[in-house]
Protein backbone atom coordinates (compact mmCIF):
# COMPACT_ATOMS: atom_id res chain seq x y z
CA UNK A 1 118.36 120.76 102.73
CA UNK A 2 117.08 118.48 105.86
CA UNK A 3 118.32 118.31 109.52
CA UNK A 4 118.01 115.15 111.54
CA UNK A 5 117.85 115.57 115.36
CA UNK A 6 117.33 113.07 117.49
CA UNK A 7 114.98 112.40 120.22
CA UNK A 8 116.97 114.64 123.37
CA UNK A 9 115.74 117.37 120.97
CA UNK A 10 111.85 116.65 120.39
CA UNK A 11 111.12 119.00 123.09
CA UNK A 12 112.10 121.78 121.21
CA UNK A 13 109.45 121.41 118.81
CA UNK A 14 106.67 123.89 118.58
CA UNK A 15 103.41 122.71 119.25
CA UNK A 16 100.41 124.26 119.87
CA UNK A 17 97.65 123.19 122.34
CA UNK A 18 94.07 122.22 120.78
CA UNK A 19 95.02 118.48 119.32
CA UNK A 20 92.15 116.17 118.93
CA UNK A 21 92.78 112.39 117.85
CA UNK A 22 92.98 111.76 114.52
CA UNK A 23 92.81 114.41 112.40
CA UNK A 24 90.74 117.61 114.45
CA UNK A 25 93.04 119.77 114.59
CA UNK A 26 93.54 123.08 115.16
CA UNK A 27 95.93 125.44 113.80
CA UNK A 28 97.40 128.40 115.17
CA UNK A 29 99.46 131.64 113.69
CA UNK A 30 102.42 131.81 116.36
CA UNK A 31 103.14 135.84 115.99
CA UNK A 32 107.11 136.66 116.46
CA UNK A 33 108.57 138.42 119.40
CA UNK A 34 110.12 140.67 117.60
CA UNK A 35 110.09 141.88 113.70
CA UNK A 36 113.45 139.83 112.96
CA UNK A 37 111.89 136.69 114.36
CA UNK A 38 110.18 135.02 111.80
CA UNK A 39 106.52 134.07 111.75
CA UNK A 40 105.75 130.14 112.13
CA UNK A 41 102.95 128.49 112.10
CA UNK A 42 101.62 125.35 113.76
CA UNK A 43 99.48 122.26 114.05
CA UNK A 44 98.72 120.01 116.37
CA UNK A 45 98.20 116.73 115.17
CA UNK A 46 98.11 112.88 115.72
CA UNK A 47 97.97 110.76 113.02
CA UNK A 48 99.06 107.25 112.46
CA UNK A 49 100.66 105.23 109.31
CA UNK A 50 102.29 101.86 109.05
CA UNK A 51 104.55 101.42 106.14
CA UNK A 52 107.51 98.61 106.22
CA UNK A 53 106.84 96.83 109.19
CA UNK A 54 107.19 99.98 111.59
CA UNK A 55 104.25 102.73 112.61
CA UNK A 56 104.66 106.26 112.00
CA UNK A 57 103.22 108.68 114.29
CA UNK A 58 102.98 112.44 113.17
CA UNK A 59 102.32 114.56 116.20
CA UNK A 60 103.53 118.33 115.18
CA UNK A 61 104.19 120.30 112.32
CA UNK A 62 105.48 123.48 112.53
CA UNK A 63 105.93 125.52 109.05
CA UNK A 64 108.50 128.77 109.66
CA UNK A 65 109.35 131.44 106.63
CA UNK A 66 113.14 132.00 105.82
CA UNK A 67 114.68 134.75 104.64
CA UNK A 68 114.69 133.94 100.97
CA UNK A 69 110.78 133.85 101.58
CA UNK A 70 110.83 129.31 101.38
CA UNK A 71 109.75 127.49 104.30
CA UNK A 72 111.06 125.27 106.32
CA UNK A 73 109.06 122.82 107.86
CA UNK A 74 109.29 120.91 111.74
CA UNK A 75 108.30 117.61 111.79
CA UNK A 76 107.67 115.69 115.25
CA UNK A 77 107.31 111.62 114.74
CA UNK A 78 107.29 108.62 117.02
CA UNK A 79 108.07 105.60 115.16
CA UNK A 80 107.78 102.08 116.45
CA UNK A 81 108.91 98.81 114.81
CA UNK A 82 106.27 96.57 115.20
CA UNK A 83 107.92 93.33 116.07
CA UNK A 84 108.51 90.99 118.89
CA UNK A 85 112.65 90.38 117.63
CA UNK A 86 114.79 93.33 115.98
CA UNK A 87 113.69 93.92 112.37
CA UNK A 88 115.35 95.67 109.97
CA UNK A 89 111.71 97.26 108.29
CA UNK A 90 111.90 98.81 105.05
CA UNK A 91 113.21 102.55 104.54
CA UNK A 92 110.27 104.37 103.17
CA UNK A 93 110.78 107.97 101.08
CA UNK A 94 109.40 110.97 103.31
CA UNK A 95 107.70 114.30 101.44
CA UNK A 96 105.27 116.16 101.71
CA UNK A 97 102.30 116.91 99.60
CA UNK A 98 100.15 120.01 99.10
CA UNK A 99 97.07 118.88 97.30
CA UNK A 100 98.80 115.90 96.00
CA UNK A 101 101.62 117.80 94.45
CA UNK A 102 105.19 117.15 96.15
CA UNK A 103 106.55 120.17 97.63
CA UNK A 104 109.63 118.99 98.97
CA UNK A 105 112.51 116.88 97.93
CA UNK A 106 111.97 112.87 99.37
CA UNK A 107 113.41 112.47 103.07
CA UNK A 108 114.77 108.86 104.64
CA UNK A 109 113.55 108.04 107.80
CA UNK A 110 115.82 105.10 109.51
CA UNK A 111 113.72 103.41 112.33
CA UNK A 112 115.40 101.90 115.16
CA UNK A 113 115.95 97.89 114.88
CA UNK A 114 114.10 97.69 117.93
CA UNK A 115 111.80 98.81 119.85
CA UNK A 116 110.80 102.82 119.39
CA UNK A 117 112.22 106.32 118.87
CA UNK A 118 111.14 109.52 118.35
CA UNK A 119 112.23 112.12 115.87
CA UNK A 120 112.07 115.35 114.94
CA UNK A 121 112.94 116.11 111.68
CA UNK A 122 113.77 119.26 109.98
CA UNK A 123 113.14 119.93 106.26
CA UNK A 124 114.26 123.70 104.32
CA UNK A 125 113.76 124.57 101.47
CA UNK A 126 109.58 123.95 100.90
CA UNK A 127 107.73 125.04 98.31
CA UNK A 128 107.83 127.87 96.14
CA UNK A 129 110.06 130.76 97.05
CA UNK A 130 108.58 133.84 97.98
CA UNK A 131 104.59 132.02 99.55
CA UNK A 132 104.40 130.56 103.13
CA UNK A 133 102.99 127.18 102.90
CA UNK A 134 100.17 126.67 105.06
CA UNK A 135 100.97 123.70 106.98
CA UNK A 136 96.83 123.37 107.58
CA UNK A 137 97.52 121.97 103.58
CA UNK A 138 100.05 119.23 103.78
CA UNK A 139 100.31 115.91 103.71
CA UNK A 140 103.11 113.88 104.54
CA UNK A 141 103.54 110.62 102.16
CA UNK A 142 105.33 107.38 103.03
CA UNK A 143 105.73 105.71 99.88
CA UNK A 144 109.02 104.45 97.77
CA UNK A 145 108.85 102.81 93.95
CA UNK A 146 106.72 100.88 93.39
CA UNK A 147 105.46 100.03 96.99
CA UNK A 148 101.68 101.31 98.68
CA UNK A 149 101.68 104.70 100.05
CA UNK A 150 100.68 106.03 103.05
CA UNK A 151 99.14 109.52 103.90
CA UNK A 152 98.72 111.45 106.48
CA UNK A 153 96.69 114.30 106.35
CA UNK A 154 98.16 117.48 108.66
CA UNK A 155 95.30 119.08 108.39
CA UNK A 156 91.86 119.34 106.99
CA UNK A 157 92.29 120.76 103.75
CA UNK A 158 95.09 118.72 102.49
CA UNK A 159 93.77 117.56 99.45
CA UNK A 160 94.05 113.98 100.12
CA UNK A 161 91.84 111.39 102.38
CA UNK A 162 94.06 109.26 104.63
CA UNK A 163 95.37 105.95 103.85
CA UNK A 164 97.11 104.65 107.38
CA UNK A 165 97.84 100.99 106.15
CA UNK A 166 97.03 99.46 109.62
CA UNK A 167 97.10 95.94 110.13
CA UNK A 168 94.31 93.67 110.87
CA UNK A 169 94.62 91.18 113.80
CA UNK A 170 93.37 87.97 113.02
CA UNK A 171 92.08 86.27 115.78
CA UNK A 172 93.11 82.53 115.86
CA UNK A 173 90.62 79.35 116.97
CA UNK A 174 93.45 77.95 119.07
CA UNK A 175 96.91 79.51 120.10
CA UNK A 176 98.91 76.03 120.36
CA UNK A 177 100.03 73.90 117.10
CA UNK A 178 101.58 70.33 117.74
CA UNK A 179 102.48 69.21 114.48
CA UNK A 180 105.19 65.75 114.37
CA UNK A 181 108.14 67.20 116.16
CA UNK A 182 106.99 71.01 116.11
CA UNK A 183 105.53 72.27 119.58
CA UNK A 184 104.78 75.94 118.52
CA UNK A 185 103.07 78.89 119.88
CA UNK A 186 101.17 81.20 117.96
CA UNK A 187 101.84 84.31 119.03
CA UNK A 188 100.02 86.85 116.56
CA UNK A 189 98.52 86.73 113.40
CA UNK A 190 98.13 89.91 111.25
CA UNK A 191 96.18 91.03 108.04
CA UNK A 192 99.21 93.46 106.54
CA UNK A 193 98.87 96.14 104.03
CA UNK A 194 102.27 97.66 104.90
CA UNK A 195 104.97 95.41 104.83
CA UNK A 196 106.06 91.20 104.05
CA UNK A 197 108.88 89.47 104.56
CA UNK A 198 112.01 89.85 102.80
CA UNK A 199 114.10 87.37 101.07
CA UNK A 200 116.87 89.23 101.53
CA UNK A 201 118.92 89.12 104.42
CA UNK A 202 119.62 92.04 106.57
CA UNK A 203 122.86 93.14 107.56
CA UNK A 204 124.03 92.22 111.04
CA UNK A 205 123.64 94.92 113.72
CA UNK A 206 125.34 95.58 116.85
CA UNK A 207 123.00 95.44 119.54
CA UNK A 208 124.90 95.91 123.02
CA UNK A 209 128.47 94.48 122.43
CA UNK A 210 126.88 91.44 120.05
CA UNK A 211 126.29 91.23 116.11
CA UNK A 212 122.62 90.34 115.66
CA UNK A 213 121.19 89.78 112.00
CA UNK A 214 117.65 91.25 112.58
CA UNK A 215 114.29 89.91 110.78
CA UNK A 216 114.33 91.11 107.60
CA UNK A 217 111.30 92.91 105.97
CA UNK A 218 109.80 94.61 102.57
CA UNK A 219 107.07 96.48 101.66
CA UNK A 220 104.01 95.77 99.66
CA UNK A 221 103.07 96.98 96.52
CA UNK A 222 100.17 98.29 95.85
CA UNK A 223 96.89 96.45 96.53
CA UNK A 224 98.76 93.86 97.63
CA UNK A 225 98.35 91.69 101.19
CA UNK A 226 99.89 89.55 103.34
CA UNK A 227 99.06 87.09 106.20
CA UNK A 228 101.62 87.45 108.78
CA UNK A 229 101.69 84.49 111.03
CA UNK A 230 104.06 84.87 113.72
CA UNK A 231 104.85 81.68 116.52
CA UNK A 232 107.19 81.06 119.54
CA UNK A 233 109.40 78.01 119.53
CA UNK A 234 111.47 76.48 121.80
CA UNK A 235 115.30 77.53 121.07
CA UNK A 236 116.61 75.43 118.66
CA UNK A 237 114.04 74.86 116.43
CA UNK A 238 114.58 75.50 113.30
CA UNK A 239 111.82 75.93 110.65
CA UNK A 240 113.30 74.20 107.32
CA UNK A 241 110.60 70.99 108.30
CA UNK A 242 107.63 73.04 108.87
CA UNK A 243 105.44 72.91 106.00
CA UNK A 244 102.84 75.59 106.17
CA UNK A 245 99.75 76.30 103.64
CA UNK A 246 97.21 79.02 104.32
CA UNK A 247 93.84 79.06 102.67
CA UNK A 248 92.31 82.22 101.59
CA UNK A 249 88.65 83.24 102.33
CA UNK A 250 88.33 82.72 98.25
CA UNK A 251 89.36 79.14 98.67
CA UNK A 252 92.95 79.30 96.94
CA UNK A 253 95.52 77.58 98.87
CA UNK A 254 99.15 79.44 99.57
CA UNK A 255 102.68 78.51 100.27
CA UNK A 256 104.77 80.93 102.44
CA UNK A 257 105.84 83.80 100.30
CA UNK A 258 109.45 83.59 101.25
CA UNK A 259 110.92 80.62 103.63
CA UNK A 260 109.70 80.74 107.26
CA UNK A 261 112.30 83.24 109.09
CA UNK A 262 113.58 81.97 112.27
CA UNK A 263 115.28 84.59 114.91
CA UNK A 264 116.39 84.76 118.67
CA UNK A 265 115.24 86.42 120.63
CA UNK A 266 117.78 89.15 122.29
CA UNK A 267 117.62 88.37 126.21
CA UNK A 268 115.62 84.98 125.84
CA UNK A 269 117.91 82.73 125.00
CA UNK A 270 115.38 79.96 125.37
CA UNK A 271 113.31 80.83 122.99
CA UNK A 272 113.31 81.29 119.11
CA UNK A 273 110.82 83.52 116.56
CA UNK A 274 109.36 82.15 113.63
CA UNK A 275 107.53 83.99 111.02
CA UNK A 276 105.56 83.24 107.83
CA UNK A 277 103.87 85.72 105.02
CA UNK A 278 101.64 84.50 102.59
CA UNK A 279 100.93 87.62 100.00
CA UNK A 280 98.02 87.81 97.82
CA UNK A 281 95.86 90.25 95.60
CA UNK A 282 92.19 90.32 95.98
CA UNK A 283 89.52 90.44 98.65
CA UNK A 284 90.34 89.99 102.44
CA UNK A 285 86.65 89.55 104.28
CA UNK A 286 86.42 86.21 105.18
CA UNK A 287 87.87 82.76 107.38
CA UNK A 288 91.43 82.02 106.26
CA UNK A 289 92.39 78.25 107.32
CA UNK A 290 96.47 77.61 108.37
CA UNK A 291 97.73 74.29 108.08
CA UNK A 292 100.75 73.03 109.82
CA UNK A 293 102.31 69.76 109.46
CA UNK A 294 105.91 68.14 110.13
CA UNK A 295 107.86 67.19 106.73
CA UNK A 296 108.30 63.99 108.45
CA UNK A 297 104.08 63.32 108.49
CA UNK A 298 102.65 65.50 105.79
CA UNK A 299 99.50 64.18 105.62
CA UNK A 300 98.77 64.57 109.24
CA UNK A 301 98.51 68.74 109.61
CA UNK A 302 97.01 70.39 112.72
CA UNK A 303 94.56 72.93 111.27
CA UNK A 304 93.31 76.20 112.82
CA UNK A 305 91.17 79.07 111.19
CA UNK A 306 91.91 82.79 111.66
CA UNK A 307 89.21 85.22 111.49
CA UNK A 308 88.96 89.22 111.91
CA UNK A 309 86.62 90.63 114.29
């Protein structure tokens, strides 16, 4: 069985002092007040994942015994979707792991469109009946078929090495592109492990009074990346003209992976988001090269390199 609460009630998580970043933690047997109160136990923690297009930030676990000896187990989590228009990122499954071994049922987590939220999230019914999992053991898992997963350790004898998924910013030789009619802005330009774009498009969303149809995204399978090249464009532009190629350190040449996405911007009416992903297998170290060029003049692109420090 699993609980949702939202973020009014993070505060009533139980956390225990001693967190240091990423993965020091320290856990702590919480003794009951009385002997009806059960015992729980708890860890500070503050790990980091990306999976879909948002981050997930796991900063408590609390593991309590229930009467039929199971546990149930208190998850605190700050998720973010990382994007500069709403997105609708892709739902991962939640569970967590005890030495790689699943030891509860698969959870959905639904991240805001926009902007951040924090959860806490209750799941029953852990493990085996009759043993207290030690929450000093888990892992929790973002993952769904046939997609990358992402682990987070709780603590440090999990069974399982982290694997957070985190971007890579790409750091661009110039931040402009003129290309024919195109006056463009780059505005960021990620390495992604987590998520691409999705050529599929989301269902509107009501965002004040207004339907808004949000960015749409995926998630990658695994060993699989994608160049996310993101740009700001005056309002009205729209992207169907914009030929784009990106070269990979390896010296193959890509077309977008899905047609560049154009959204508004809620608020800035003036002013329009486009996106490309170019996915690929294989190694990432190196220059990548983006060409941009009007339909109009093809064989006049503005070139720019993008490069990872």
């Amino acid at each position: 069985m699993i609980r949702r609460r939202t973020a009014a009630l993070c505060a009533a998580a139980v956390l225990t002092a001693g967190c240091t970043p990423y993965g020091a933690d320290t856990l702590q047997a919480v003794a009951s007040a009385s002997p009806v109160r059960p015992v729980a136990r708890s860890v500070a923690v503050d790990r980091t994942a990306w999976w879909g297009g948002s981050s997930y930030r796991l900063t408590g676990v609390t593991a309590t015994a229930q009467p039929d000896g199971r546990t149930e187990v208190e998850l605190v989590l700050g998720v973010v979707v990382e994007s500069p228009v709403p997105a609708a990122s892709a739902l991962p499954r939640v569970a967590l792991e005890q030495e790689g071994v699943a030891v509860s049922g698969p959870l959905e987590v639904q991240p805001p469109p926009f902007g951040r939220a924090s959860l806490t999230v209750t799941v029953q019914d852990v493990g085996p009946p009759g043993q207290l999992l030690d929450p000093n053991r888990l892992a929790l898992v973002l993952a769904a078929p046939g997609a990358a997963r992402a682990v987070l350790p709780i603590g440090a004898r999990s069974g399982q090495d982290p694997v957070d998924l985190r971007p890579t910013v790409l750091h661009p030789s110039a931040d402009t592109v003129r290309a024919g009619r195109y006056r463009l802005v780059l505005s960021s330009a990620r390495l992604r492990e987590d998520c691409t774009g999705n050529p599929v498009p989301a269902r509107a969303v009501p965002l004040g009074t207004t339907p808004f149809v949000p960015r749409s995204l995926r998630a990658l399978k695994p060993g699989q990346h994608s160049v996310e090249v993101l740009f700001e464009a005056p309002a009205g532009t729209t992207p169907e003209q914009l030929v784009l190629h990106l070269t990979l350190p390896d010296g193959r040449r890509l077309a977008p992976s899905t047609p560049v996405d154009a959204t508004a911007h809620p608020g800035r009416p003036d002013t329009v988001s486009l996106a490309a992903w170019f996915d690929f297998y294989g190694d990432t170290a190196g220059t990548y090269t983006l060409e941009a060029a009007d339909a109009q003049q093809p064989d006049e692109p503005t070139v720019l390199t993008l490069v990872a420090r």
